[in-house]
N, C-alpha and C. Protein backbone atom coordinates (compact mmCIF):
# COMPACT_ATOMS: atom_id res chain seq x y z
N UNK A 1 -36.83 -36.93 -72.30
CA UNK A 1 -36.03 -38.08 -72.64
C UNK A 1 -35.16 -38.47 -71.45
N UNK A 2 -34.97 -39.67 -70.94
CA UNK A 2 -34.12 -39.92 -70.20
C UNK A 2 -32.88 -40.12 -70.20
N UNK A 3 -32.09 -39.76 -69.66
CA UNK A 3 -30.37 -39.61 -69.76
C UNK A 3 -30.03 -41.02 -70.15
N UNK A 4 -28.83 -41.48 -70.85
CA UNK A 4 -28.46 -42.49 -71.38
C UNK A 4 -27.30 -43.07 -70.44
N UNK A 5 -27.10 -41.94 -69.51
CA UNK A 5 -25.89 -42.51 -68.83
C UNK A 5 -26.30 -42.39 -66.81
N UNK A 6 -25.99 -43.22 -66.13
CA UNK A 6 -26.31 -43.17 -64.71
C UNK A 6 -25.74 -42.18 -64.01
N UNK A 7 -26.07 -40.96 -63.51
CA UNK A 7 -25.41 -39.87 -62.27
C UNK A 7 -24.98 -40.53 -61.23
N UNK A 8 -23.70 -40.93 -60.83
CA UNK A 8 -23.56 -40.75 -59.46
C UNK A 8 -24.45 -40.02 -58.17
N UNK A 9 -24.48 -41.34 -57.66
CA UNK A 9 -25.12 -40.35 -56.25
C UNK A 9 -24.62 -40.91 -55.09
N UNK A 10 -24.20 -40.36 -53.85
CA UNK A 10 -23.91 -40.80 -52.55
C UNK A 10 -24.83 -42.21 -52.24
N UNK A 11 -24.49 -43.44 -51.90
CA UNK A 11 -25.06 -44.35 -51.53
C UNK A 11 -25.62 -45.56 -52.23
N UNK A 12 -24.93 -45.10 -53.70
CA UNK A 12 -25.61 -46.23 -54.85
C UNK A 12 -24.50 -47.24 -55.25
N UNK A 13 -24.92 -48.38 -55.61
CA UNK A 13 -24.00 -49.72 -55.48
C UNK A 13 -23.40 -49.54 -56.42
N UNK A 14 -22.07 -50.00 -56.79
CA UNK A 14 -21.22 -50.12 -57.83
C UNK A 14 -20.09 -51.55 -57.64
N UNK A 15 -19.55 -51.69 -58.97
CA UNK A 15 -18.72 -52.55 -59.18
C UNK A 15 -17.36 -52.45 -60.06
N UNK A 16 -16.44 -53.01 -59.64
CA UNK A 16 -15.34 -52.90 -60.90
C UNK A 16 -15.12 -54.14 -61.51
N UNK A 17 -14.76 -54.19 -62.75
CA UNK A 17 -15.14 -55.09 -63.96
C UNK A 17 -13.54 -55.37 -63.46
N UNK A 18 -14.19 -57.14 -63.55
CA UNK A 18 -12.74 -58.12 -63.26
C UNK A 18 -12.41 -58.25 -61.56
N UNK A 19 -13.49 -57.59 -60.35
CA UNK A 19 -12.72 -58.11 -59.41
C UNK A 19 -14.41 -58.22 -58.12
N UNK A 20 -14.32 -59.13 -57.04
CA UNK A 20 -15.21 -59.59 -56.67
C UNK A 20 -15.39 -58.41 -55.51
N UNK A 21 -16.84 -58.43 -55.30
CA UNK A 21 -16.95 -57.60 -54.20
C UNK A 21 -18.01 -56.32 -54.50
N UNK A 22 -18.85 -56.01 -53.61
CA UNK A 22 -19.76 -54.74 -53.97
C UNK A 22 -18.90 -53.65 -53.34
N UNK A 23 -19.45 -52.55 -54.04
CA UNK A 23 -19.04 -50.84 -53.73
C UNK A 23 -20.21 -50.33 -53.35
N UNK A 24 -19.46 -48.73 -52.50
CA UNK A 24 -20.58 -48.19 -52.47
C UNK A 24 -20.01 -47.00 -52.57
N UNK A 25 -20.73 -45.61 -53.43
CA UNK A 25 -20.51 -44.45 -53.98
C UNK A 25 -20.58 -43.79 -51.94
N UNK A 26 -19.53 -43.31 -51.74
CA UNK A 26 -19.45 -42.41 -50.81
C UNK A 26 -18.89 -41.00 -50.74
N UNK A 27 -18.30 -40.16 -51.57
CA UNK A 27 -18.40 -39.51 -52.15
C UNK A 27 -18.21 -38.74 -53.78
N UNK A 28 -19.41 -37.65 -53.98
CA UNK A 28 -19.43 -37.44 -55.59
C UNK A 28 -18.25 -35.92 -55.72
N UNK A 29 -17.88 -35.85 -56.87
CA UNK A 29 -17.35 -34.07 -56.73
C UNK A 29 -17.12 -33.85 -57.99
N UNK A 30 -17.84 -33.72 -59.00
CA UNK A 30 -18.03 -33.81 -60.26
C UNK A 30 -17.34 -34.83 -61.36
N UNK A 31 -16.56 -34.73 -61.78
CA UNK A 31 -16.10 -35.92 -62.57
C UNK A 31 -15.15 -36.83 -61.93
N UNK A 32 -15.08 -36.60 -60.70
CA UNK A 32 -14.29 -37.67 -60.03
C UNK A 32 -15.43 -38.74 -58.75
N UNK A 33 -15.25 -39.54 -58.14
CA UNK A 33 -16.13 -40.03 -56.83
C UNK A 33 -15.34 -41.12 -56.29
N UNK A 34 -15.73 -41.12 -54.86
CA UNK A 34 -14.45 -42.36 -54.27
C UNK A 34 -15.99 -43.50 -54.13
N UNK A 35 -15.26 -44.64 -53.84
CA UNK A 35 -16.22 -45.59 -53.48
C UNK A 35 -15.44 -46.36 -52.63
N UNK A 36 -16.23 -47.30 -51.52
CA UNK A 36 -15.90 -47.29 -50.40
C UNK A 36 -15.96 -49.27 -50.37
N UNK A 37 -15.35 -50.49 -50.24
CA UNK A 37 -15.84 -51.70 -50.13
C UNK A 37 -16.45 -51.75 -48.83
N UNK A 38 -16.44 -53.21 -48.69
CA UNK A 38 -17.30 -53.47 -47.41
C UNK A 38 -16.33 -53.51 -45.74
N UNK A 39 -14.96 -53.17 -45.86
CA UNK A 39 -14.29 -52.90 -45.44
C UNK A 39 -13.85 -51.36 -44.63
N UNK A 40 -14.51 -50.56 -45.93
CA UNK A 40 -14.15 -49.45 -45.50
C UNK A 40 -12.90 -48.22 -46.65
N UNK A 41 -11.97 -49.50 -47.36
CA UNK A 41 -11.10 -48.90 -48.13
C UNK A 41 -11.46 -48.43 -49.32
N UNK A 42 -10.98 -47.09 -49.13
CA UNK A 42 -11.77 -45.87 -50.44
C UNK A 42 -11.08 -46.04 -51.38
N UNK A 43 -11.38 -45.80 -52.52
CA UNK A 43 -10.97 -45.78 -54.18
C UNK A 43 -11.57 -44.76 -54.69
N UNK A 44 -10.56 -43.66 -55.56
CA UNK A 44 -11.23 -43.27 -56.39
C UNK A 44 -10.77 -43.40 -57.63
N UNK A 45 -12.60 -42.61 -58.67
CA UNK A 45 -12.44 -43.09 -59.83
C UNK A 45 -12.95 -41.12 -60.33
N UNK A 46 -12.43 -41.55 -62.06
CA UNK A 46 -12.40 -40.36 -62.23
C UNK A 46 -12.97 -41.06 -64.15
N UNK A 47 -14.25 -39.80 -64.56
CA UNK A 47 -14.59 -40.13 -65.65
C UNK A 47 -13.87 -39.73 -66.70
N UNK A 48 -13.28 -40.96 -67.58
CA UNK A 48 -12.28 -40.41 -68.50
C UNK A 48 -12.69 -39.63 -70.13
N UNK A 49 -12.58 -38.62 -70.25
CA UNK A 49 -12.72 -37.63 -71.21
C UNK A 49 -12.94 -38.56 -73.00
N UNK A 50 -11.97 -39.69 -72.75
CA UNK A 50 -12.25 -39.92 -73.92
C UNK A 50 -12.90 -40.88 -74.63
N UNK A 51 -13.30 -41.56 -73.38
CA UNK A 51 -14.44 -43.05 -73.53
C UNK A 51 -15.50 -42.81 -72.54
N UNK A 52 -15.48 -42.06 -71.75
CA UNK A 52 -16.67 -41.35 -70.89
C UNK A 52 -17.31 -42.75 -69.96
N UNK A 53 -15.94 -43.94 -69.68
CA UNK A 53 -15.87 -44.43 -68.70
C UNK A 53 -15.20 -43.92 -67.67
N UNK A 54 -16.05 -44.66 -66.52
CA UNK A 54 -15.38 -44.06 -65.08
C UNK A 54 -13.68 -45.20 -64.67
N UNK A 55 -12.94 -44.97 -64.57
CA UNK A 55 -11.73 -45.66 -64.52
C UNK A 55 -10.96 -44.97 -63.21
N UNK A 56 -10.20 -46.04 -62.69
CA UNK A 56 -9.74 -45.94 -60.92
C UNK A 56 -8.45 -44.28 -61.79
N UNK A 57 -8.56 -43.48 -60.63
CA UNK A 57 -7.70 -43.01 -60.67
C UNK A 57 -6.18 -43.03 -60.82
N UNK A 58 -5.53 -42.18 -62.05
CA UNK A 58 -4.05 -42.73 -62.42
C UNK A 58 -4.21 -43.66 -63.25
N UNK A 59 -5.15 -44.16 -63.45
CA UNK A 59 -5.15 -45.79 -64.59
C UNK A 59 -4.89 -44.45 -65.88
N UNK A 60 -4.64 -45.37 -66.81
CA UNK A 60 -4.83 -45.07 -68.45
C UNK A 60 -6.34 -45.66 -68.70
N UNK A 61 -6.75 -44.69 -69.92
CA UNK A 61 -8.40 -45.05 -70.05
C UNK A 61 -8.50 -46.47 -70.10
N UNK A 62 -7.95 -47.60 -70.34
CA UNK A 62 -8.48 -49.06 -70.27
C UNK A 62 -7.94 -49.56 -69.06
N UNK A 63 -7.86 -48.90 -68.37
CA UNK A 63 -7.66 -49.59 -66.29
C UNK A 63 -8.85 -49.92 -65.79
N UNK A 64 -8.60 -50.02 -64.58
CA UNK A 64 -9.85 -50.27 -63.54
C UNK A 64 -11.19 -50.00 -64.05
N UNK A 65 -11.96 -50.35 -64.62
CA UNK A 65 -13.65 -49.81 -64.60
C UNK A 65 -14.76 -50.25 -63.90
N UNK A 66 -15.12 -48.61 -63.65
CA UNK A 66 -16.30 -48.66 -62.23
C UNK A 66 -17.57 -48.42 -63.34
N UNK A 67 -18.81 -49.97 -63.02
CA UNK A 67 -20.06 -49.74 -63.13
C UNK A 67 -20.83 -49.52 -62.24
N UNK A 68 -21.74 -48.22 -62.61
CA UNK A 68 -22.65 -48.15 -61.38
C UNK A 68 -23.94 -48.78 -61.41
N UNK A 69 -24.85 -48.92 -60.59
CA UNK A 69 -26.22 -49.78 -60.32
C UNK A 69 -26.86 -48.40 -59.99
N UNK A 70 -27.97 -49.07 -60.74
CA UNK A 70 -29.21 -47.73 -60.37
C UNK A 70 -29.85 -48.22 -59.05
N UNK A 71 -29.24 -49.48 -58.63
CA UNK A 71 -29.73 -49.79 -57.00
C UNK A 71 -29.04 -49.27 -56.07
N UNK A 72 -29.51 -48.81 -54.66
CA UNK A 72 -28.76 -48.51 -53.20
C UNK A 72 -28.07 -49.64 -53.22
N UNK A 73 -26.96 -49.23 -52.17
CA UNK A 73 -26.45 -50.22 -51.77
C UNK A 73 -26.93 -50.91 -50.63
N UNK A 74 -26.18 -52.11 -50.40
CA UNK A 74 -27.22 -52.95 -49.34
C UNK A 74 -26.59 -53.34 -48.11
């Protein structure tokens, strides 16, 4: 059966809901991962325990949310 939810991996595109601009997963370390814009400036996000969304670090579970793409980034 295939997993219902996307693994992080080094190099795969992402986005945060509500603001313009691609990401890219640059590093993973289990329930946390930073992602990097096209700039260079890192963010991290950390999967929250009780909605098992990924949300920017320090947010409360309805902050920042990071979707990931099962595509590389480009």
């Amino acid at each position: 059966m295939r997993p219902s939810r996307l693994m992080p991996r080094i190099g795969m595109a992402a986005h945060v809901h509500g603001a313009a601009g691609d990401l890219t997963v640059v590093r993973v370390d289990g329930a946390r991962l930073v992602v990097a814009d096209e700039d260079g400036d890192e963010t991290a996000f950390v999967i929250h325990r009780l909605t098992g969304h990924w949300v920017r670090e320090g947010d409360p579970y309805w902050g920042r949310r990071l979707q990931l793409s099962d595509e590389r980034a480009g």
